[in-house]
PDB file of N, CA and C in Angstrom:
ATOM      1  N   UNK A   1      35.869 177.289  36.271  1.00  0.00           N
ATOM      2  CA  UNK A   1      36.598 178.535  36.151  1.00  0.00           C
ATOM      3  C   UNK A   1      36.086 179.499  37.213  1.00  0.00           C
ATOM      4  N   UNK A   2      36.816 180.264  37.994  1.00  0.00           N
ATOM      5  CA  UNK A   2      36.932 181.318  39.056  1.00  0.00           C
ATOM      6  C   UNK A   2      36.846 182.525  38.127  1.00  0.00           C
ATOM      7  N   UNK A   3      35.420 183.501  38.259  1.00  0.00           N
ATOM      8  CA  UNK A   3      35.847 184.633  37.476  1.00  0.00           C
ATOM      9  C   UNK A   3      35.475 185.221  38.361  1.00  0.00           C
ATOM     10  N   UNK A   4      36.567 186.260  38.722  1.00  0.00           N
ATOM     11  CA  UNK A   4      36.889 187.282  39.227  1.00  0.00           C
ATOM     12  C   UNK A   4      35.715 188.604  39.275  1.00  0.00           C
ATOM     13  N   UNK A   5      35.449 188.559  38.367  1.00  0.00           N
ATOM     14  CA  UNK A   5      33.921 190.140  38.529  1.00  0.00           C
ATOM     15  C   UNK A   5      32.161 189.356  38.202  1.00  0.00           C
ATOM     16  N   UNK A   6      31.985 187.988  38.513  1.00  0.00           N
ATOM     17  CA  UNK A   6      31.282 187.353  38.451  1.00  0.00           C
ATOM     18  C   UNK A   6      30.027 188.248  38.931  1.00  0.00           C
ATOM     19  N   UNK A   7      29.054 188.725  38.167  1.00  0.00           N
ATOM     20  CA  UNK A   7      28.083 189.498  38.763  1.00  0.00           C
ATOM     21  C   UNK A   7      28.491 190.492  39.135  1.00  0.00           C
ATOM     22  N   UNK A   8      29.188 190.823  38.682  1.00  0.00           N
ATOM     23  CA  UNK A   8      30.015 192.541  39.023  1.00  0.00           C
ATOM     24  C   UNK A   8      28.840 193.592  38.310  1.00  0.00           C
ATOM     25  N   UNK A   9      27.514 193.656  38.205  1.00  0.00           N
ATOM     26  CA  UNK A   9      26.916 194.603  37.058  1.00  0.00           C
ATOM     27  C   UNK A   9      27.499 196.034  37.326  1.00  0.00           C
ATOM     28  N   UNK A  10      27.672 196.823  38.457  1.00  0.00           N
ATOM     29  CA  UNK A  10      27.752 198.068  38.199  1.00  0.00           C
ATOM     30  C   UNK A  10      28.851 198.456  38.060  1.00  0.00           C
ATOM     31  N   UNK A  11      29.834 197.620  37.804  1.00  0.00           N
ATOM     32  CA  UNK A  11      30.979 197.616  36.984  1.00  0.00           C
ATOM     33  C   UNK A  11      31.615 196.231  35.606  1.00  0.00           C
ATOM     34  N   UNK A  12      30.272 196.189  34.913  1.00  0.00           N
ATOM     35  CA  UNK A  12      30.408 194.962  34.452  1.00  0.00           C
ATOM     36  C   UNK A  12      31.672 194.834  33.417  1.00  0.00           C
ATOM     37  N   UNK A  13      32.797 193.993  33.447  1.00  0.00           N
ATOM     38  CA  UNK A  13      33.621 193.762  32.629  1.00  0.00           C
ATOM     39  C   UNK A  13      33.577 193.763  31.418  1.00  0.00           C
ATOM     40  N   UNK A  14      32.055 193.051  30.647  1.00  0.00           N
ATOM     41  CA  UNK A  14      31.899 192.895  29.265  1.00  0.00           C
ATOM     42  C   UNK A  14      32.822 191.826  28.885  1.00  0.00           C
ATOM     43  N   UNK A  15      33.518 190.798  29.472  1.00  0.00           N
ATOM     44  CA  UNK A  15      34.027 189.585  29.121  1.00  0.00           C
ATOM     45  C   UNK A  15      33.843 188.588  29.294  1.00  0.00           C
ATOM     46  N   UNK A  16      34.203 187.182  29.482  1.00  0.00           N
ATOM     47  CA  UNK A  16      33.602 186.167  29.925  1.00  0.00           C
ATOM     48  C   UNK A  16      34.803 185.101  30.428  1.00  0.00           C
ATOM     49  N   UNK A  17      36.044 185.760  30.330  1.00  0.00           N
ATOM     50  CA  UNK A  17      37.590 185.299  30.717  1.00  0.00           C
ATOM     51  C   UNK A  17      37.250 185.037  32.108  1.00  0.00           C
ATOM     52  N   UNK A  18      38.930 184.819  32.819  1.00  0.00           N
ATOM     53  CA  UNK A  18      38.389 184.774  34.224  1.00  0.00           C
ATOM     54  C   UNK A  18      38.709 186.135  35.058  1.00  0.00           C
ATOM     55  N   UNK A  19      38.882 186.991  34.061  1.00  0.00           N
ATOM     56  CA  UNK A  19      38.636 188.308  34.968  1.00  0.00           C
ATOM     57  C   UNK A  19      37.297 189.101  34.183  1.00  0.00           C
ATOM     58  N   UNK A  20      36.425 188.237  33.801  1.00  0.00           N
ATOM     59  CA  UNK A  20      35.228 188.752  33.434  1.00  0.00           C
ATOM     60  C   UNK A  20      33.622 188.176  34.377  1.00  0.00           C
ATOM     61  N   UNK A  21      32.791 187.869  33.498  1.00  0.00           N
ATOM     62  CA  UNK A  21      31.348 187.050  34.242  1.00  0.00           C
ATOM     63  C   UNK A  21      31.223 186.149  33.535  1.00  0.00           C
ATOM     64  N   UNK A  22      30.394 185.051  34.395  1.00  0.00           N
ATOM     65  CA  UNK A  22      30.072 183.678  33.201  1.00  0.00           C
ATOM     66  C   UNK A  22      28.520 184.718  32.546  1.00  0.00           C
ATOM     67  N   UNK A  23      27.967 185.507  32.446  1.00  0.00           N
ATOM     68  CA  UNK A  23      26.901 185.955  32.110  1.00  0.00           C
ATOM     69  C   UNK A  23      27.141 186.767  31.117  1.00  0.00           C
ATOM     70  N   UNK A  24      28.181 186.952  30.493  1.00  0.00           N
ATOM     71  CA  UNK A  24      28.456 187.785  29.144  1.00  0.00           C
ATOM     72  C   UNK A  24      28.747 186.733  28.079  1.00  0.00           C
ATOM     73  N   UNK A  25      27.668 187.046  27.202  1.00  0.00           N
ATOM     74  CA  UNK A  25      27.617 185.701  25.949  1.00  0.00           C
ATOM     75  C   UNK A  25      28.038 186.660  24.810  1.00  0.00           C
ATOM     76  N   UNK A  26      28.394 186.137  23.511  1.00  0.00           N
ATOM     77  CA  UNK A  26      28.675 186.317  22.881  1.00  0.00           C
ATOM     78  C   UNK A  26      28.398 185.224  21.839  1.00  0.00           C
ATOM     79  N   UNK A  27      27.376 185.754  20.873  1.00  0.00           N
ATOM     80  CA  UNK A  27      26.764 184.865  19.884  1.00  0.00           C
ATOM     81  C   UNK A  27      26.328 185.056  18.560  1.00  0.00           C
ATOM     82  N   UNK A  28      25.919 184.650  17.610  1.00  0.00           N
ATOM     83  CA  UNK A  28      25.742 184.933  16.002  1.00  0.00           C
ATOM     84  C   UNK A  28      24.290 185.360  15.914  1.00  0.00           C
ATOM     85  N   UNK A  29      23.963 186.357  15.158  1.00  0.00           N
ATOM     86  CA  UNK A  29      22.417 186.570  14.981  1.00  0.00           C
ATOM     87  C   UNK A  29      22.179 186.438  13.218  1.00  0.00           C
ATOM     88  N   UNK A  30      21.441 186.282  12.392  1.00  0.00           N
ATOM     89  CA  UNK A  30      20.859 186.254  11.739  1.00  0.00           C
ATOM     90  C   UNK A  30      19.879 186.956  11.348  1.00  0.00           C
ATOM     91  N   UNK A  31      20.060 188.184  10.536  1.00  0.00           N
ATOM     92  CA  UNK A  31      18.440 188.965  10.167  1.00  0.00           C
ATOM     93  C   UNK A  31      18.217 187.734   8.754  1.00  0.00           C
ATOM     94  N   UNK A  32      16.665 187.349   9.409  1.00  0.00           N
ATOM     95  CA  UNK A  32      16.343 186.807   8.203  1.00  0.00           C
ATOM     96  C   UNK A  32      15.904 187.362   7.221  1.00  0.00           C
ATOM     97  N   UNK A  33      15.653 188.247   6.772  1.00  0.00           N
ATOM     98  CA  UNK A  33      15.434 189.317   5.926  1.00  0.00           C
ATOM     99  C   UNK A  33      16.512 189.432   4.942  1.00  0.00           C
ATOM    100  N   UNK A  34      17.512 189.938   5.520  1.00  0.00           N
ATOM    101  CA  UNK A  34      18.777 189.909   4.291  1.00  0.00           C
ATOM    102  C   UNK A  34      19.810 188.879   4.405  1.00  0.00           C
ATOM    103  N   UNK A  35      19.573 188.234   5.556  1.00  0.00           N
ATOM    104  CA  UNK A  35      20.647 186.561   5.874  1.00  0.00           C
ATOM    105  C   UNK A  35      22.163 187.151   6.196  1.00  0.00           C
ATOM    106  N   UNK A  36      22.041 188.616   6.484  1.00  0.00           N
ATOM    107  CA  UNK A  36      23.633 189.262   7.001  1.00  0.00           C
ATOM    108  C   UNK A  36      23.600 188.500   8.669  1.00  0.00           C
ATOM    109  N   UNK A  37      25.077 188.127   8.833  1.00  0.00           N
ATOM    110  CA  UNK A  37      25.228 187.606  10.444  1.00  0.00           C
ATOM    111  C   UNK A  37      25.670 188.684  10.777  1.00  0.00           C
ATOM    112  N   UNK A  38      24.962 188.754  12.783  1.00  0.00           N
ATOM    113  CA  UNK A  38      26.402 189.758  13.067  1.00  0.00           C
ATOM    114  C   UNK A  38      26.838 189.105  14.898  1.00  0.00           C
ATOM    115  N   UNK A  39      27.656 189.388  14.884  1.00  0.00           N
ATOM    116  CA  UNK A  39      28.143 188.951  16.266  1.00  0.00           C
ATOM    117  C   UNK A  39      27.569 189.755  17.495  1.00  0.00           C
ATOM    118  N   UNK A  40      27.226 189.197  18.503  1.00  0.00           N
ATOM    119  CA  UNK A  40      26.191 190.311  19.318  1.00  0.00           C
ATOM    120  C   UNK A  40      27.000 189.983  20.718  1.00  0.00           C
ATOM    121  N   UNK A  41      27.420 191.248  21.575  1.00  0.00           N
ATOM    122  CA  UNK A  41      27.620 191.033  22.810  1.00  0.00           C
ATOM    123  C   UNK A  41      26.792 190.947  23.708  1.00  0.00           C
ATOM    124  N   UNK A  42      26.369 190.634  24.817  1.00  0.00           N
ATOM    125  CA  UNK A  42      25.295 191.050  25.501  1.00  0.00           C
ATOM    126  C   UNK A  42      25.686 190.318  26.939  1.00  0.00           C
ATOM    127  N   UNK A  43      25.178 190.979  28.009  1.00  0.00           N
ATOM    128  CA  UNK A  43      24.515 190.592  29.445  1.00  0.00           C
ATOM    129  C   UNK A  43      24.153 189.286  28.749  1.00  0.00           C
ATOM    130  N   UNK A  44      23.922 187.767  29.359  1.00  0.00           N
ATOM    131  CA  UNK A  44      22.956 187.114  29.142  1.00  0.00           C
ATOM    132  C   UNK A  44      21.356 187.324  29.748  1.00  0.00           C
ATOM    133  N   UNK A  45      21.771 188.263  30.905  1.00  0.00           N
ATOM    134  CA  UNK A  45      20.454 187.867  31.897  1.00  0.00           C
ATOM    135  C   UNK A  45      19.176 189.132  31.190  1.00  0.00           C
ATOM    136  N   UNK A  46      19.867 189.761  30.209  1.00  0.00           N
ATOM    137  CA  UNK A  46      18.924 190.410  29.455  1.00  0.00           C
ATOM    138  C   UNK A  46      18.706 189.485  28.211  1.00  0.00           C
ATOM    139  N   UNK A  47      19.676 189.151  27.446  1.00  0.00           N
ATOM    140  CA  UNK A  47      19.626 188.306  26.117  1.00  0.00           C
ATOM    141  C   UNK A  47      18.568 187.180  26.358  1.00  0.00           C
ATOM    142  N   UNK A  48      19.272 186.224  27.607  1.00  0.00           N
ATOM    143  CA  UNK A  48      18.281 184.999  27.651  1.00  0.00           C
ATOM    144  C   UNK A  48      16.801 184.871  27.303  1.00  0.00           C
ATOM    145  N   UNK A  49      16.031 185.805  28.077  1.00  0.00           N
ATOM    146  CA  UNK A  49      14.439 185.876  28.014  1.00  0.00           C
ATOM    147  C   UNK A  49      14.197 185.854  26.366  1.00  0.00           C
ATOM    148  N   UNK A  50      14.670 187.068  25.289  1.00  0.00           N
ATOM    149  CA  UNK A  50      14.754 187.121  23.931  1.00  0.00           C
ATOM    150  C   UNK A  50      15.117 185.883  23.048  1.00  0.00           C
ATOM    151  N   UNK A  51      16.142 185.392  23.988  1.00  0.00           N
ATOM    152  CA  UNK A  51      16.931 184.131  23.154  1.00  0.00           C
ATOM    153  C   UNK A  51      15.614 183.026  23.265  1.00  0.00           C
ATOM    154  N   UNK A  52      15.195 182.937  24.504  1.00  0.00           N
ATOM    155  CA  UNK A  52      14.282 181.196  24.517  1.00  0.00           C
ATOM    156  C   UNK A  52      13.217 181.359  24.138  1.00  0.00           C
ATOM    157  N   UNK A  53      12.336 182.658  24.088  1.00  0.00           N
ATOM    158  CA  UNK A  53      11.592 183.377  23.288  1.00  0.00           C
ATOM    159  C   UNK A  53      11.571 182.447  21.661  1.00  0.00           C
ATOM    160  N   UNK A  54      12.705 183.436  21.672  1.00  0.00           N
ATOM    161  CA  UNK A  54      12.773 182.847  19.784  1.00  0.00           C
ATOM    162  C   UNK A  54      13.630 181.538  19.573  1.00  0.00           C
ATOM    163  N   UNK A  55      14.045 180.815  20.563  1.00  0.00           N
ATOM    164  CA  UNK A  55      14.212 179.411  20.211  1.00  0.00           C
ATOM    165  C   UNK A  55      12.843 178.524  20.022  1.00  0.00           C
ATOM    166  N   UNK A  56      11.681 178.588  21.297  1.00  0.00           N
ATOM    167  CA  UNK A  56      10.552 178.897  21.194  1.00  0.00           C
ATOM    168  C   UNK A  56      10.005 178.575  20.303  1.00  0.00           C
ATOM    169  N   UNK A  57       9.942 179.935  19.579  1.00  0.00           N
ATOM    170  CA  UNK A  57       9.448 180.048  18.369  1.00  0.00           C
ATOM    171  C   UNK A  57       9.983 179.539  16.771  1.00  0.00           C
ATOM    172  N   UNK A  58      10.978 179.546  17.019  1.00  0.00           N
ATOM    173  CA  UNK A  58      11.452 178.907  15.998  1.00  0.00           C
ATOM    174  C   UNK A  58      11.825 177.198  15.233  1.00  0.00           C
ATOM    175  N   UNK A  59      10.719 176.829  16.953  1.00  0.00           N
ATOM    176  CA  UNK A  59      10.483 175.511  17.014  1.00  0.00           C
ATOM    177  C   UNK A  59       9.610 174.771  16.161  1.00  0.00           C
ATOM    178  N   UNK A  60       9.888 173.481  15.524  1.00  0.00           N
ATOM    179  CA  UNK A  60       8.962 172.841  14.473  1.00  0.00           C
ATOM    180  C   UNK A  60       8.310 172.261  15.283  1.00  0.00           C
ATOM    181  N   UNK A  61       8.069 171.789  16.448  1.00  0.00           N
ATOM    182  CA  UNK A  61       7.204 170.538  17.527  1.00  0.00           C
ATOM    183  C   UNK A  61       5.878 171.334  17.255  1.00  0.00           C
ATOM    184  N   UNK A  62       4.979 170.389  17.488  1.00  0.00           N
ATOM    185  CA  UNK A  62       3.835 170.790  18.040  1.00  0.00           C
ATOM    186  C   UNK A  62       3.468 171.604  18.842  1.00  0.00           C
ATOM    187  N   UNK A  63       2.740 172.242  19.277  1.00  0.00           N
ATOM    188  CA  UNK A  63       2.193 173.225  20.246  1.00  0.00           C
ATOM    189  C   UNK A  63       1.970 172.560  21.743  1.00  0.00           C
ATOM    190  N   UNK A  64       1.734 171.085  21.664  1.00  0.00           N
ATOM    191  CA  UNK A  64       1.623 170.897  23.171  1.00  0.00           C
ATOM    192  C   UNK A  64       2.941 170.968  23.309  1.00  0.00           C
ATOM    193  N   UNK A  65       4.269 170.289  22.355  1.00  0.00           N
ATOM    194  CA  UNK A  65       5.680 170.026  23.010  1.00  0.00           C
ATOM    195  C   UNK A  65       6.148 171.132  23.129  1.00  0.00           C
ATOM    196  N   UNK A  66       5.924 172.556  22.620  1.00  0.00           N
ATOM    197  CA  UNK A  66       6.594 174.007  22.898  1.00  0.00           C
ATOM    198  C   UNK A  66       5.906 174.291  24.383  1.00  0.00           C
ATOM    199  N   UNK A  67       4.567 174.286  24.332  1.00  0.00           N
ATOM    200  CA  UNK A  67       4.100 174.178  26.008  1.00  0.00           C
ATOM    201  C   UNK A  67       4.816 173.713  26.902  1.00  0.00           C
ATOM    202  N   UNK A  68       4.827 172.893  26.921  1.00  0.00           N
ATOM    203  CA  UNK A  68       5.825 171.283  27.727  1.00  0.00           C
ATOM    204  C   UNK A  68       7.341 171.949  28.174  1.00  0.00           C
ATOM    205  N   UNK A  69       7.905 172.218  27.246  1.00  0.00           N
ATOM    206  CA  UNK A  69       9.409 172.778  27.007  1.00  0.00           C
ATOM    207  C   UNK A  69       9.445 174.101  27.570  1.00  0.00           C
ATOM    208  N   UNK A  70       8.149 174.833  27.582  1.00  0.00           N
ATOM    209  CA  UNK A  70       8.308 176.333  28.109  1.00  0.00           C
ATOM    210  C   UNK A  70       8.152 176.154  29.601  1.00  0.00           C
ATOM    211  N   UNK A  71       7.000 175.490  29.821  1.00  0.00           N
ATOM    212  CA  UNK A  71       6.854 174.580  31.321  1.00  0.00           C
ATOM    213  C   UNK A  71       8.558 174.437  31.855  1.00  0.00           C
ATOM    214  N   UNK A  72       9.244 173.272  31.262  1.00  0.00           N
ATOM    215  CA  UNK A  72      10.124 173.090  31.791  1.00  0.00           C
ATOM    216  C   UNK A  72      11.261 174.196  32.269  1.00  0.00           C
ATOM    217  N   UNK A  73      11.407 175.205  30.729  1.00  0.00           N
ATOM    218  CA  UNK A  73      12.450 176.557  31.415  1.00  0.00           C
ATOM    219  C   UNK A  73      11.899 177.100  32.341  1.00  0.00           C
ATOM    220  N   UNK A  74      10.756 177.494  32.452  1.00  0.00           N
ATOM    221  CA  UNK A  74      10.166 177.961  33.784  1.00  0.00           C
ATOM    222  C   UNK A  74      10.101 177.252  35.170  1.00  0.00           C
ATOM    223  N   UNK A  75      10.056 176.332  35.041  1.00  0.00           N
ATOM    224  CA  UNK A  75      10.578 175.681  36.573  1.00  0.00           C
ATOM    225  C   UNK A  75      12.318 175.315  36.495  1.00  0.00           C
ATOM    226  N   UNK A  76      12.754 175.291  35.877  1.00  0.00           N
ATOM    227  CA  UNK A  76      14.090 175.546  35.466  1.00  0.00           C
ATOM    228  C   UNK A  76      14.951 176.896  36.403  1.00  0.00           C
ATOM    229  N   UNK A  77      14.110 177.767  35.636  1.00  0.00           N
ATOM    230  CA  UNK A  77      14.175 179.234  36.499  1.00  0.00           C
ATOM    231  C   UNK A  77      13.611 179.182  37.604  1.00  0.00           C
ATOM    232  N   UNK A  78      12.736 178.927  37.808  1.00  0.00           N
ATOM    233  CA  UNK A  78      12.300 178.819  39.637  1.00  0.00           C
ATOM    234  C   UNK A  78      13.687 178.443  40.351  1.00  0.00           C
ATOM    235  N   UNK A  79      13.886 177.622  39.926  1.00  0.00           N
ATOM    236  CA  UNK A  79      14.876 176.468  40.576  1.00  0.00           C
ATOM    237  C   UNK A  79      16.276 177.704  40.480  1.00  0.00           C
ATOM    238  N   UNK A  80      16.221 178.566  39.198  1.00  0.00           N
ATOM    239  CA  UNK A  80      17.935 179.248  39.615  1.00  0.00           C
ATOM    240  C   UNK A  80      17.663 180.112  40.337  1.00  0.00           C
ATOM    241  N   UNK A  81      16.634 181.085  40.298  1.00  0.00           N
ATOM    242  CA  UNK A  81      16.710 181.981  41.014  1.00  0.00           C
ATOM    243  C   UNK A  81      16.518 181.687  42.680  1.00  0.00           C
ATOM    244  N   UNK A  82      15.406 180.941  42.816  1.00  0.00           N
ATOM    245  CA  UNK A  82      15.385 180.351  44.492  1.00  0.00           C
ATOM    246  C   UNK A  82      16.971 180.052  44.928  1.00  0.00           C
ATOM    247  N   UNK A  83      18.054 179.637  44.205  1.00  0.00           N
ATOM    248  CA  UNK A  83      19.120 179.546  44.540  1.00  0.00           C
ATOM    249  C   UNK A  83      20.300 180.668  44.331  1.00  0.00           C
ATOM    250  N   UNK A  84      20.330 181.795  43.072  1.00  0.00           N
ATOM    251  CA  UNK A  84      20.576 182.869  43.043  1.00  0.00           C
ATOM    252  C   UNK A  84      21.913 183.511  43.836  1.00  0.00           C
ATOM    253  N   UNK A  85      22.871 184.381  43.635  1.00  0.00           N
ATOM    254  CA  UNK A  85      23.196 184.641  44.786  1.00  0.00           C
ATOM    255  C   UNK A  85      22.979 186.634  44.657  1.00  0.00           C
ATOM    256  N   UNK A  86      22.115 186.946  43.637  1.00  0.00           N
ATOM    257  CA  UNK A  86      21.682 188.352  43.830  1.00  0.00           C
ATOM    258  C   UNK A  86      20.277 188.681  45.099  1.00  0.00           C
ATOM    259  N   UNK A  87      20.390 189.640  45.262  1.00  0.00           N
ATOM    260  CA  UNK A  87      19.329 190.038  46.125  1.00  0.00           C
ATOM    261  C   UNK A  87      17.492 189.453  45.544  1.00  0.00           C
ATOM    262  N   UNK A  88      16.800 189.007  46.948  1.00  0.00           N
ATOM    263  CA  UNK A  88      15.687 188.271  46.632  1.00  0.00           C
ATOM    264  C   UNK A  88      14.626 189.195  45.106  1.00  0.00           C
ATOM    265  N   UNK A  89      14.958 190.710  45.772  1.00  0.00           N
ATOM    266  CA  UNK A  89      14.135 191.760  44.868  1.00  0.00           C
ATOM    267  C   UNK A  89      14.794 191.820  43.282  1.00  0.00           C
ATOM    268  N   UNK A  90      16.114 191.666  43.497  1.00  0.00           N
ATOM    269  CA  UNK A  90      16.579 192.151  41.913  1.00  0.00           C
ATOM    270  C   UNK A  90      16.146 190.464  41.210  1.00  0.00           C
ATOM    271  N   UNK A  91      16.550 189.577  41.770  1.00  0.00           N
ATOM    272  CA  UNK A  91      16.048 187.936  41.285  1.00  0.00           C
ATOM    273  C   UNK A  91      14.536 188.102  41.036  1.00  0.00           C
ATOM    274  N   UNK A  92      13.575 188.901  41.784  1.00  0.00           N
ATOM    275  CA  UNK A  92      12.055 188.293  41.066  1.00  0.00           C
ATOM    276  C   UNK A  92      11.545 189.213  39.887  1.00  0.00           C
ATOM    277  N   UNK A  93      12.479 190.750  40.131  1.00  0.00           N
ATOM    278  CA  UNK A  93      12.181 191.127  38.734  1.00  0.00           C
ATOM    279  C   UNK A  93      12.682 190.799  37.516  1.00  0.00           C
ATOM    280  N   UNK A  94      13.873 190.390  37.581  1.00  0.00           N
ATOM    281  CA  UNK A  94      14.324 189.161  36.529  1.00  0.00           C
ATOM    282  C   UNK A  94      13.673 187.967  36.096  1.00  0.00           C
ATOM    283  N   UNK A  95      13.134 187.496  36.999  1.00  0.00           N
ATOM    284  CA  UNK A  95      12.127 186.149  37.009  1.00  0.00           C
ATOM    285  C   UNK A  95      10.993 186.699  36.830  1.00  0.00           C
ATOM    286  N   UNK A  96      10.137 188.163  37.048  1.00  0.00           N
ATOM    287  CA  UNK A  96       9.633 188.076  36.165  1.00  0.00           C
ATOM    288  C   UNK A  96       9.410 188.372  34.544  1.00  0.00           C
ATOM    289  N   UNK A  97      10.348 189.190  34.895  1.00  0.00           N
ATOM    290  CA  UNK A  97      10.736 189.616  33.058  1.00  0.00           C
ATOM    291  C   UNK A  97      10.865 188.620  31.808  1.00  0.00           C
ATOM    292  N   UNK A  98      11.433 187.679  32.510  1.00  0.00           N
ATOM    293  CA  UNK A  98      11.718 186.475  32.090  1.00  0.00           C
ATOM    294  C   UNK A  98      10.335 185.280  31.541  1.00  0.00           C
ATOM    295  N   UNK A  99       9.952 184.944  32.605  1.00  0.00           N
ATOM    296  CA  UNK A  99       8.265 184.219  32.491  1.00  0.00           C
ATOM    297  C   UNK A  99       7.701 185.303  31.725  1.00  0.00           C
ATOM    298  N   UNK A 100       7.983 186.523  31.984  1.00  0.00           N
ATOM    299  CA  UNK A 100       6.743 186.986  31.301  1.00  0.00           C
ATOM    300  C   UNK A 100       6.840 187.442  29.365  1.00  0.00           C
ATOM    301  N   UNK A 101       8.415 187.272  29.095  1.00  0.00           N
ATOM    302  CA  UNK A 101       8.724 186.889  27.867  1.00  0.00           C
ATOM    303  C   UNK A 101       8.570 185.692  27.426  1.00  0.00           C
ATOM    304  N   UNK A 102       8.686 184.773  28.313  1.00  0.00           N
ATOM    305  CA  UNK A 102       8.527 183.122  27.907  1.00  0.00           C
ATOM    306  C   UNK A 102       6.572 183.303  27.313  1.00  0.00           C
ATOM    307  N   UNK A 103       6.039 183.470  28.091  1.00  0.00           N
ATOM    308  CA  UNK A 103       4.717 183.044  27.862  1.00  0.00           C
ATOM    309  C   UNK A 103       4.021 184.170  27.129  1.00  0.00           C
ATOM    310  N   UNK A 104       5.030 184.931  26.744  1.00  0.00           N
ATOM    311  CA  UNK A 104       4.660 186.281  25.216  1.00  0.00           C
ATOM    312  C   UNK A 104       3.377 186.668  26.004  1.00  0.00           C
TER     313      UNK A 104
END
């Protein structure tokens, strides 16, 4: 799919059609506390770091295999941003915001 405002942030669409961004997710949250869902819009490139965070964490593996797996999103991310098509500066503060939520 061709979307049209793909990385558009300072006019971001808020959709994910093809006159929106592939980076606007739209997903279910869960307070576990009272078990109410609610539907959440968001940027992904803010959501993500939060999201793998608490996938993460919400993992039954062992502690070396959450290591292992965090290892892997992180060279994962090396790998998108080195390829990226935002500016080198706005990509490493993302990358680091990112690692530096991964590894809490």
């Amino acid at each position: 799919m061709n979307y049209l405002n793909a990385e558009n942030c300072k006019a971001c669409p808020k959709r994910n059609d093809e006159q929106g961004c592939p980076w606007w997710w739209e997903f279910m949250e869960t307070n576990i506390s009272t078990g109410q869902e609610r539907l959440t819009k968001q940027c992904g490139k803010a959501a993500l770091p939060v999201f793998l965070t608490e996938v993460i964490k919400a993992s039954n593996r062992p502690a070396a295999a959450v290591e292992s797996t965090r290892n892997e999103i992180v060279t994962g991310f090396e790998r998108l941003f080195a390829m990226g098509t935002e500016p080198a500066a706005k990509r490493s503060s993302l990358f680091s915001r990112t690692i530096k939520a991964l590894k809490g």
